[in-house]
Protein backbone atom coordinates (compact mmCIF):
# COMPACT_ATOMS: atom_id res chain seq x y z
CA UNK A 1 87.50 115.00 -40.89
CA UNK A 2 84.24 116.77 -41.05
CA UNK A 3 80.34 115.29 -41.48
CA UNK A 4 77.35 116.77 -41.40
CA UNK A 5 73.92 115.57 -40.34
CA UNK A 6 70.48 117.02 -40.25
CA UNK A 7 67.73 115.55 -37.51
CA UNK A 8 64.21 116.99 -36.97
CA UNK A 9 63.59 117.29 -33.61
CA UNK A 10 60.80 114.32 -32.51
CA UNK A 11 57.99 114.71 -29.74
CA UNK A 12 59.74 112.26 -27.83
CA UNK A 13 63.35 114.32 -27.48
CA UNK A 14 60.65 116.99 -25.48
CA UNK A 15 60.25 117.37 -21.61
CA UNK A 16 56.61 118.61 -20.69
CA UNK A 17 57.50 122.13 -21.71
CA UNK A 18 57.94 121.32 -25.36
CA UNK A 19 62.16 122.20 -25.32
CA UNK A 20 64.66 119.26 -26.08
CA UNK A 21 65.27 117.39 -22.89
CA UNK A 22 69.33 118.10 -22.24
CA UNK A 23 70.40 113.88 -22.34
CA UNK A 24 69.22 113.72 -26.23
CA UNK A 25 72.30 116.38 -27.27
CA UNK A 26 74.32 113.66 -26.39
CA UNK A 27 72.62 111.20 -27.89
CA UNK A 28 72.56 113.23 -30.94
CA UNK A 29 76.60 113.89 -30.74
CA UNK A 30 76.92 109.87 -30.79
CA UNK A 31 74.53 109.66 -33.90
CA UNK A 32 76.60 112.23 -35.76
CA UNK A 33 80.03 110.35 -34.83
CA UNK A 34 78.38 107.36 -35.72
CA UNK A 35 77.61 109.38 -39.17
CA UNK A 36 80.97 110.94 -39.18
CA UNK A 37 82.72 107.54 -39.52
CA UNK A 38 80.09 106.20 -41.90
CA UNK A 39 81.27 108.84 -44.13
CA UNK A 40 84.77 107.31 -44.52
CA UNK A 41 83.40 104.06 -44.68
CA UNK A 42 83.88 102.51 -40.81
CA UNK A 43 80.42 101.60 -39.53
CA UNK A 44 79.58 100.52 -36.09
CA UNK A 45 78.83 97.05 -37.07
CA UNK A 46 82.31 96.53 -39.55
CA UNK A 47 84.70 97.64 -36.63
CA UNK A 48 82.70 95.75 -33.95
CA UNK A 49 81.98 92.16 -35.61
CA UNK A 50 84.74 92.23 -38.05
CA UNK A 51 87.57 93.45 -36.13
CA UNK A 52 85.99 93.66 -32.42
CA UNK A 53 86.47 97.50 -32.39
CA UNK A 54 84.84 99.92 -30.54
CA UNK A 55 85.29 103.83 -29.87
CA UNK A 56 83.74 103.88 -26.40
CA UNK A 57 82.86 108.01 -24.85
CA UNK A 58 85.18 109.22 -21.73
CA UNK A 59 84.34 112.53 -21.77
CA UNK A 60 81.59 114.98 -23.02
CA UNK A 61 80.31 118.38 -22.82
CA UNK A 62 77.47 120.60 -23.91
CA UNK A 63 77.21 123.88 -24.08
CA UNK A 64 73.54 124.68 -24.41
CA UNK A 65 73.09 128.57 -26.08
CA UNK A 66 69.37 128.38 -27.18
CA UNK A 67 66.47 125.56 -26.54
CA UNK A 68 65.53 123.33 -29.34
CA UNK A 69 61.95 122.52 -29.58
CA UNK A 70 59.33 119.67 -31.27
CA UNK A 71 59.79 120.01 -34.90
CA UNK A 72 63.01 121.67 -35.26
CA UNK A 73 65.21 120.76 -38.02
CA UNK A 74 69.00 120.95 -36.69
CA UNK A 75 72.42 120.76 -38.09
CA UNK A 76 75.20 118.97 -36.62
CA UNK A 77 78.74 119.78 -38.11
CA UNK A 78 80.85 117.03 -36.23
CA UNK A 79 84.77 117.42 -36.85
CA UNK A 80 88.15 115.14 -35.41
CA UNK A 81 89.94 117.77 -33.84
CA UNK A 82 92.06 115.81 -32.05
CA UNK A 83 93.68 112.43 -32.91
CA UNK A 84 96.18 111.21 -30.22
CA UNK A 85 97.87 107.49 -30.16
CA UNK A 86 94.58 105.58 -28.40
CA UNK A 87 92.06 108.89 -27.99
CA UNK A 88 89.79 110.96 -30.98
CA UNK A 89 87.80 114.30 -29.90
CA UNK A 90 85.36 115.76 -31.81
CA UNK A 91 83.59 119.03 -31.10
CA UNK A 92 79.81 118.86 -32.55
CA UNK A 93 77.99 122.31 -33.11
CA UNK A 94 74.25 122.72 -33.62
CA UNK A 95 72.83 125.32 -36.34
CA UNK A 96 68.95 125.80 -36.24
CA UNK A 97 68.43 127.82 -39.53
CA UNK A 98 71.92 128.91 -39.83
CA UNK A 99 71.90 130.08 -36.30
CA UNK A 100 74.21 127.98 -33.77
CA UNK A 101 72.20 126.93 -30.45
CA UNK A 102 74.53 124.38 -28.67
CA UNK A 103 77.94 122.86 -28.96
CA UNK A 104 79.78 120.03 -27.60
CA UNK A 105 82.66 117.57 -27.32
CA UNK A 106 83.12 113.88 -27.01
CA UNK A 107 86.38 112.05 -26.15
CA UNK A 108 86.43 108.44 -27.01
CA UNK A 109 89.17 106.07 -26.58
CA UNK A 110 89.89 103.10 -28.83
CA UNK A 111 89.16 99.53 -27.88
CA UNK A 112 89.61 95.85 -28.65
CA UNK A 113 87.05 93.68 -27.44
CA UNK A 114 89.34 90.67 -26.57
CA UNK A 115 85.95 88.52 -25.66
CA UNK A 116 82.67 90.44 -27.25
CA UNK A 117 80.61 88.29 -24.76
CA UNK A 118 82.27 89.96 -21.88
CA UNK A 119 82.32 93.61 -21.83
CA UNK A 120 84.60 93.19 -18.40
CA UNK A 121 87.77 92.14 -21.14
CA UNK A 122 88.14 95.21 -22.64
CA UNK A 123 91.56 96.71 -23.82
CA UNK A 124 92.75 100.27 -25.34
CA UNK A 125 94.76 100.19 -28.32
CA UNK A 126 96.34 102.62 -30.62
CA UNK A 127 94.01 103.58 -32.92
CA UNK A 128 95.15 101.19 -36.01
CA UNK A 129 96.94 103.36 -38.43
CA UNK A 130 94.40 103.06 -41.79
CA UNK A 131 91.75 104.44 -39.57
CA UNK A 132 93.67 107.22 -38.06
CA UNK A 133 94.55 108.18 -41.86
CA UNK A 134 90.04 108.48 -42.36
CA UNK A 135 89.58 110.16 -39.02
CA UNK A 136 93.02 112.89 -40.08
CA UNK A 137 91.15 112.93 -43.71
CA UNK A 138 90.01 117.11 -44.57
């Protein structure tokens, strides 16, 4: 499955030298897999309060090849490229004007909130098998 997104870079993603502080890439890698899954039609909000469903991050990496700065629009082409029993990874790649300036990974793990009050009861589960179908979707 592949998504997408476009983002103009805001004053606030800036350190004091005008170029995209580093933490906001991965902020912007959970916004486009919170886009990606949009796309086939499981938000954030349907997984967590109707089925108590989360995709939580265990790993990610950025590979930073040019700076970003205030005002630039960017590209992020998010793709599964990995769907194991209770894991997803996606690798995200950033295009300013066609030109790619940074790439990165996420891998997130399934979960089942058994009590959504306490985030200490949480459980890994295989990803249910409708959803893996969306996420193996081309």
């Amino acid at each position: 499955m592949k998504n997408t997104i476009e983002l103009r870079v805001d004053l606030g993603d800036t350190d004091a030298r005008g170029v995209v502080f580093y933490p906001n890439y991965f902020r912007w890698f959970d916004r486009a897999t919170h886009e990606l899954l949009r796309a086939v039609g499981l938000t954030h909000s349907q997984l967590l309060e109707h089925y108590g469903l989360a995709q939580p991050v265990v790993e990610c990496g950025c590979h930073f090849i040019r700076p970003l700065r205030y005002d630039d629009i960017v590209h992020i082409e998010s793709e599964v490229v990995d769907l194991k029993e209770k894991t997803f990874k996606l690798e995200h790649h950033l295009f300013k004007e066609g030109v790619l300036v940074g790439s990165g990974y996420e891998l997130r793990i399934w979960i089942k909130m058994e009590d959504p009050d306490d985030v200490g009861k949480l459980k890994s589960i295989s990803i249910p098998e409708e959803m893996a179908k969306l996420l193996k979707a081309k």
